[in-house]
PDB file of N, CA and C in Angstrom:
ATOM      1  N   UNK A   1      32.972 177.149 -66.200  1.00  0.00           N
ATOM      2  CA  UNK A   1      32.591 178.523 -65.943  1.00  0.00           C
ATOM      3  C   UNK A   1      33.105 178.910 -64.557  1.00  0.00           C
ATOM      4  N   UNK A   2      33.717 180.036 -64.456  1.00  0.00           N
ATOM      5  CA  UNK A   2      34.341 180.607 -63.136  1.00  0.00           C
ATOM      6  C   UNK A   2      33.361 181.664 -62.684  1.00  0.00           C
ATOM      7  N   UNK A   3      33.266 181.746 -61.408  1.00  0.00           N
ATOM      8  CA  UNK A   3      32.445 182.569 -61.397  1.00  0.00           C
ATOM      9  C   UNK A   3      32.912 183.231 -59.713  1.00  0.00           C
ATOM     10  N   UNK A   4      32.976 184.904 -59.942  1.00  0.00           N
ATOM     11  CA  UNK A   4      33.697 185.530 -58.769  1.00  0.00           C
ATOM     12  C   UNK A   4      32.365 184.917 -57.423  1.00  0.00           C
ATOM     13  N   UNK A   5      33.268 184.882 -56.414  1.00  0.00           N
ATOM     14  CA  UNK A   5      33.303 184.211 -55.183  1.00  0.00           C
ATOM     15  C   UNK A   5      32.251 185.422 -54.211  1.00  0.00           C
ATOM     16  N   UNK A   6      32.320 186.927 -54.659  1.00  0.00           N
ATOM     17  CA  UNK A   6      31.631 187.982 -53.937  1.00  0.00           C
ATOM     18  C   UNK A   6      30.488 188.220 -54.901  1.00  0.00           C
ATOM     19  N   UNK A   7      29.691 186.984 -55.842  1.00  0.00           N
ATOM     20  CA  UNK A   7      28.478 188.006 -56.890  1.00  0.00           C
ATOM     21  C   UNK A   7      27.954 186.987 -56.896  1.00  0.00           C
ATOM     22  N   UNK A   8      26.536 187.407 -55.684  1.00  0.00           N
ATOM     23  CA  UNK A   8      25.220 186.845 -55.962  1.00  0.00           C
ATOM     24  C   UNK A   8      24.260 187.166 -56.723  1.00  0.00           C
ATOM     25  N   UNK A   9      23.713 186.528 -57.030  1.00  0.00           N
ATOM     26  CA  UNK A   9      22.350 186.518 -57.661  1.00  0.00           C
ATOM     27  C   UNK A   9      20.868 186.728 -56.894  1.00  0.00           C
ATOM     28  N   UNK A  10      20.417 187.780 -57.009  1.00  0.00           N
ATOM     29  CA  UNK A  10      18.877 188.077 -56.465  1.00  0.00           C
ATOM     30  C   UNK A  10      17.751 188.069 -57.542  1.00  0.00           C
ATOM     31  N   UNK A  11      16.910 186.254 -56.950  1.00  0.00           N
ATOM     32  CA  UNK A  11      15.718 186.480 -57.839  1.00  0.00           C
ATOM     33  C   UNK A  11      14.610 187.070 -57.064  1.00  0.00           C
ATOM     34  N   UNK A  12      13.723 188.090 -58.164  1.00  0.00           N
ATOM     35  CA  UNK A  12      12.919 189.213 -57.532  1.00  0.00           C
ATOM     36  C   UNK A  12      11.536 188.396 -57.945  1.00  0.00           C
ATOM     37  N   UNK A  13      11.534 187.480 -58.884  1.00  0.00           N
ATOM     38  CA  UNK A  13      10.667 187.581 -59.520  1.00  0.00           C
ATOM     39  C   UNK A  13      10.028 186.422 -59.455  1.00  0.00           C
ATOM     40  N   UNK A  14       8.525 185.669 -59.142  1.00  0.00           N
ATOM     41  CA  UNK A  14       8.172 184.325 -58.935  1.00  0.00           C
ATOM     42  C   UNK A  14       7.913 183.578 -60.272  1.00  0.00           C
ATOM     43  N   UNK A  15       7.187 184.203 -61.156  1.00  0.00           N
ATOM     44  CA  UNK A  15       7.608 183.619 -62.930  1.00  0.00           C
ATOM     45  C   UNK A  15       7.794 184.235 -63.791  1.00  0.00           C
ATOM     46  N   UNK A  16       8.857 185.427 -63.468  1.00  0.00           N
ATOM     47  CA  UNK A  16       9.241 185.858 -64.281  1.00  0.00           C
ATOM     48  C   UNK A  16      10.939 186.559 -64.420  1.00  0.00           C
ATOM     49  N   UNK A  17      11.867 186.516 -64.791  1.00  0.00           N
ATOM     50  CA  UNK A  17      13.206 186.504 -64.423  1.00  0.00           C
ATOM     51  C   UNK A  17      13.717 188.434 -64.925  1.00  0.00           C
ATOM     52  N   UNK A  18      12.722 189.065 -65.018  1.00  0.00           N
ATOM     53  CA  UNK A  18      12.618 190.444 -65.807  1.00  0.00           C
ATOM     54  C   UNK A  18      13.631 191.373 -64.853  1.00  0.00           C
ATOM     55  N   UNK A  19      13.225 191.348 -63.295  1.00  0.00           N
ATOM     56  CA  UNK A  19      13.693 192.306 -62.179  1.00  0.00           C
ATOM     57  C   UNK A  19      14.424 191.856 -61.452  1.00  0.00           C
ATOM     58  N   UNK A  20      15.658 190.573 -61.570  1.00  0.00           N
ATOM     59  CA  UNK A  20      16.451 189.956 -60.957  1.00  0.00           C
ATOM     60  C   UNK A  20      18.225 190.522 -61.469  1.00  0.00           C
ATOM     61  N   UNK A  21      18.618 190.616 -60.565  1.00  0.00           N
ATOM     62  CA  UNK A  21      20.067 191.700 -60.584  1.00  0.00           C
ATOM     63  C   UNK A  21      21.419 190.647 -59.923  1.00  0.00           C
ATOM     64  N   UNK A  22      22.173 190.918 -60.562  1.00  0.00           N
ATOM     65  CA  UNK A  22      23.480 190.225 -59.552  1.00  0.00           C
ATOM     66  C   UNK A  22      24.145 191.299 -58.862  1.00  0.00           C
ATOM     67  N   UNK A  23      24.608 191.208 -57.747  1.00  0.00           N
ATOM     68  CA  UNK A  23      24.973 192.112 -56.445  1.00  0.00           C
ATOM     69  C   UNK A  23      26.990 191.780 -55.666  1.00  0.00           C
ATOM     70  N   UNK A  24      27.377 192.821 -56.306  1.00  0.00           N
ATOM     71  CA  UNK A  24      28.538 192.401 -55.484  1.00  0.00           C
ATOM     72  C   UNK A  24      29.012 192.497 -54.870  1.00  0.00           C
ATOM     73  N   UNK A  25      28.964 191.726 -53.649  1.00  0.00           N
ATOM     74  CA  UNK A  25      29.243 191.907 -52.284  1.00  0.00           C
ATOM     75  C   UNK A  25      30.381 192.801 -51.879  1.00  0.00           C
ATOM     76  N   UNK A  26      31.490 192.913 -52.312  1.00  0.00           N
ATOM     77  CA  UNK A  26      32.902 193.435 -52.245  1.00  0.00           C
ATOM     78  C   UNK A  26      32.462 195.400 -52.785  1.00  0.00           C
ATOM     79  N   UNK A  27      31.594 195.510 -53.692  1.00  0.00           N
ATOM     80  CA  UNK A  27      31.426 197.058 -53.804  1.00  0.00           C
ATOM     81  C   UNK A  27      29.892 197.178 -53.752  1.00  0.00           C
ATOM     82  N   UNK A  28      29.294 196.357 -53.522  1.00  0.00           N
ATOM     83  CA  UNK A  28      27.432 196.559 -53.462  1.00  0.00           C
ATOM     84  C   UNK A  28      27.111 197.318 -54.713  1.00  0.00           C
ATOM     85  N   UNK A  29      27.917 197.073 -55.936  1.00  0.00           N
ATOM     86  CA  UNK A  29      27.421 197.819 -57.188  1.00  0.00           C
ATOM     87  C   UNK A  29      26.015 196.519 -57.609  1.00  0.00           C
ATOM     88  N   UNK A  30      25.130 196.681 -58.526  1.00  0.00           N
ATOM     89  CA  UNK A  30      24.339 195.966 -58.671  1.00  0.00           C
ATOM     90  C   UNK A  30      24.378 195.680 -60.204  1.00  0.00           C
ATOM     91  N   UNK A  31      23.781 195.103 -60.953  1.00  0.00           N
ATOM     92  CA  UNK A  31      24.393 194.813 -62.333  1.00  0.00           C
ATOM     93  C   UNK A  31      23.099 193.932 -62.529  1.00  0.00           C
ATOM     94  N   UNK A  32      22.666 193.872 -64.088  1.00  0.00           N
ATOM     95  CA  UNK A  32      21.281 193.363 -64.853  1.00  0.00           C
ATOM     96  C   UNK A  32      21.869 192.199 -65.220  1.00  0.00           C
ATOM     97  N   UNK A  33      21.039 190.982 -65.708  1.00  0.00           N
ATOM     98  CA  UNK A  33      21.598 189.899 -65.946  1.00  0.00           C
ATOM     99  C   UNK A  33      22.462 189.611 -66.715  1.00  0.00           C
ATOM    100  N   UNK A  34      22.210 190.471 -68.002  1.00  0.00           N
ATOM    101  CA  UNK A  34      22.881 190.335 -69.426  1.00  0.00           C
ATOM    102  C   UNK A  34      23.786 191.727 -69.461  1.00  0.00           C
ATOM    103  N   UNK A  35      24.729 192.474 -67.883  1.00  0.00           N
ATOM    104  CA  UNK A  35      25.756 193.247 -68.752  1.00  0.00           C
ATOM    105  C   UNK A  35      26.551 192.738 -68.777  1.00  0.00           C
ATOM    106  N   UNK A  36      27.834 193.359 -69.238  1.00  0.00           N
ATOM    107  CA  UNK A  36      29.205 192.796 -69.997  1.00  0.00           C
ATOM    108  C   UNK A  36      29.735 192.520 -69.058  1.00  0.00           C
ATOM    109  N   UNK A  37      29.755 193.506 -68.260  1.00  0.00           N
ATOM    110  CA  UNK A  37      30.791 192.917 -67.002  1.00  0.00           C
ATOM    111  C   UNK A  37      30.616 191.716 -66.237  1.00  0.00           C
ATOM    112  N   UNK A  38      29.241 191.710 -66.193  1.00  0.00           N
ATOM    113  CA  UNK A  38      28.562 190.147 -65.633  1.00  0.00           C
ATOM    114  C   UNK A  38      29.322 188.908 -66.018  1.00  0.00           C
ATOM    115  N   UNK A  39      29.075 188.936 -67.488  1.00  0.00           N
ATOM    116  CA  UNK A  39      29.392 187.996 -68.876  1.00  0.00           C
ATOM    117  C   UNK A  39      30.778 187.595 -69.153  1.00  0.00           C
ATOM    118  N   UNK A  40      31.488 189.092 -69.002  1.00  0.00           N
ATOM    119  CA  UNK A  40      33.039 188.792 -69.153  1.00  0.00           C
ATOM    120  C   UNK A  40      34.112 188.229 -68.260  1.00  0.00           C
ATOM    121  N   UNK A  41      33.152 188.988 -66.930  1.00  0.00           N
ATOM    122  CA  UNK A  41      34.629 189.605 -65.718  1.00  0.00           C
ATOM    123  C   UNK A  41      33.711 188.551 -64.420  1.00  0.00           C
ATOM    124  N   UNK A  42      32.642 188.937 -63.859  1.00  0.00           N
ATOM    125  CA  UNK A  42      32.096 188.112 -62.848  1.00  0.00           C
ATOM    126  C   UNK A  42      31.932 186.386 -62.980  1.00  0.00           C
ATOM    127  N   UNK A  43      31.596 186.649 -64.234  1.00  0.00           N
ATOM    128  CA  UNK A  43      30.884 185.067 -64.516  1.00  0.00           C
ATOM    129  C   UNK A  43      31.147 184.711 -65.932  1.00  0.00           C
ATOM    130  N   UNK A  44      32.485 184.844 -66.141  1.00  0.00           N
ATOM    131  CA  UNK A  44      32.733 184.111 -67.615  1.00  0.00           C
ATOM    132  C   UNK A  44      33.023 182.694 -67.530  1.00  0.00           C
ATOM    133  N   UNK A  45      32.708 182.644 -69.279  1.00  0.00           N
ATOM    134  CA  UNK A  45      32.048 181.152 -69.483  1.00  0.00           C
ATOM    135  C   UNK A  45      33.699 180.553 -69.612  1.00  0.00           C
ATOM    136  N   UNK A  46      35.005 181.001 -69.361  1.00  0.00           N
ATOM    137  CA  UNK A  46      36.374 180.652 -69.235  1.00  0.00           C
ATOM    138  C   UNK A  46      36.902 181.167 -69.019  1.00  0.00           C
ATOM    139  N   UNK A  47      38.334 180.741 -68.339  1.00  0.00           N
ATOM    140  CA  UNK A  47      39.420 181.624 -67.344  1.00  0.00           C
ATOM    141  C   UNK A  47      39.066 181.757 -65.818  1.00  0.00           C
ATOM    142  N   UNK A  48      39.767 182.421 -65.549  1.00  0.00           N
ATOM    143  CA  UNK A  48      39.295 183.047 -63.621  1.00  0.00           C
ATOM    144  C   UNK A  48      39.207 184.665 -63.740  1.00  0.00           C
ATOM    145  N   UNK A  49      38.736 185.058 -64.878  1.00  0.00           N
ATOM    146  CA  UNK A  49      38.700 186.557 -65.326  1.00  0.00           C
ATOM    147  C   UNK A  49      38.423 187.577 -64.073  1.00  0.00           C
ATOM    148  N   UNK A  50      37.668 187.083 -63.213  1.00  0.00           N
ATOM    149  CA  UNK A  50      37.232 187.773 -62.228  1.00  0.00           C
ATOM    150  C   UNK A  50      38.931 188.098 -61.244  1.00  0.00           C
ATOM    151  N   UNK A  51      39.471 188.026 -61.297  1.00  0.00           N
ATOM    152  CA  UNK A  51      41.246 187.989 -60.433  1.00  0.00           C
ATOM    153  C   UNK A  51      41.517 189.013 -60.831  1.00  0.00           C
ATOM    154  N   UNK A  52      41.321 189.053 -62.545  1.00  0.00           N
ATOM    155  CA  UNK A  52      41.671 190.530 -62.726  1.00  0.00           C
ATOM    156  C   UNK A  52      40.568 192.394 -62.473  1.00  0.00           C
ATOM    157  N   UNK A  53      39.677 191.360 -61.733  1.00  0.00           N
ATOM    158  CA  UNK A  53      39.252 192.665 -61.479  1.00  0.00           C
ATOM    159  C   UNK A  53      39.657 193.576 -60.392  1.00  0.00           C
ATOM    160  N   UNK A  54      39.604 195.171 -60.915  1.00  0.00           N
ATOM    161  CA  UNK A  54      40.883 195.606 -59.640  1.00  0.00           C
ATOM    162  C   UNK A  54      39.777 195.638 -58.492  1.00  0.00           C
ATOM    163  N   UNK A  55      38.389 195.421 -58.088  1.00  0.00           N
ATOM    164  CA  UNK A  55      38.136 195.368 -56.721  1.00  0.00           C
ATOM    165  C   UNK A  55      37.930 194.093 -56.297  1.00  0.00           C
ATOM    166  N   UNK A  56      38.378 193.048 -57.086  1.00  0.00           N
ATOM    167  CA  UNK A  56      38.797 191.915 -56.372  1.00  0.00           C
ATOM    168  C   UNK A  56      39.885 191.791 -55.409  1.00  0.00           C
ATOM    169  N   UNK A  57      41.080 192.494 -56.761  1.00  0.00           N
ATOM    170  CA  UNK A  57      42.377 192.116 -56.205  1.00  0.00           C
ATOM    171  C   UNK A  57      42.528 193.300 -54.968  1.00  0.00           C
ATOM    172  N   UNK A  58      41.986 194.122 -55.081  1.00  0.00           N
ATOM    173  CA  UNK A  58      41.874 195.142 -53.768  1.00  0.00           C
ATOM    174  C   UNK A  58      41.235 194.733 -52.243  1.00  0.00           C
ATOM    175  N   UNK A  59      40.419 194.094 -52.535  1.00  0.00           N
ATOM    176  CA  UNK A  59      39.730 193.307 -51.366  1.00  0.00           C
ATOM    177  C   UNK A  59      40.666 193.103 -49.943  1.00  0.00           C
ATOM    178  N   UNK A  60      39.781 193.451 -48.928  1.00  0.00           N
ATOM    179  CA  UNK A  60      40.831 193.208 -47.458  1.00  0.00           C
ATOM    180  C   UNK A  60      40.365 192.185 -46.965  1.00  0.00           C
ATOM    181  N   UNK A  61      41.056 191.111 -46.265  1.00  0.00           N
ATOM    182  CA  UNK A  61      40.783 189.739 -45.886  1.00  0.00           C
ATOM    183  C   UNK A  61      40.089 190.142 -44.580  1.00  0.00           C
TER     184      UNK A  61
END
């Protein structure tokens, strides 16, 4: 599993995983556990999918 280098994970929740979001550092967009983009592009289960995202490849060092 590859998983982009700018998308953390914030747990909100002490037993319960309901209000926890992944956060990406590079555009501060915020994203639910289970969307697509999460699944496909941040944190797919194969490839380096995340390279092709254009605010990856936009990123300033």
């Amino acid at each position: 599993m590859a998983q982009c280098y700018y998308l953390d994970y914030i747990s909100r929740g002490i037993f319960s995983s309901s209000n926890d979001t992944y956060i990406c550092k590079l555009c501060n967009k915020q994203f639910s556990p289970d969307d697509l983009q999460v699944k496909y592009t941040c944190k797919a289960e194969y490839g380096e999918e995340y390279k092709k995202c254009p605010i990856y490849k936009d990123r300033k060092w």
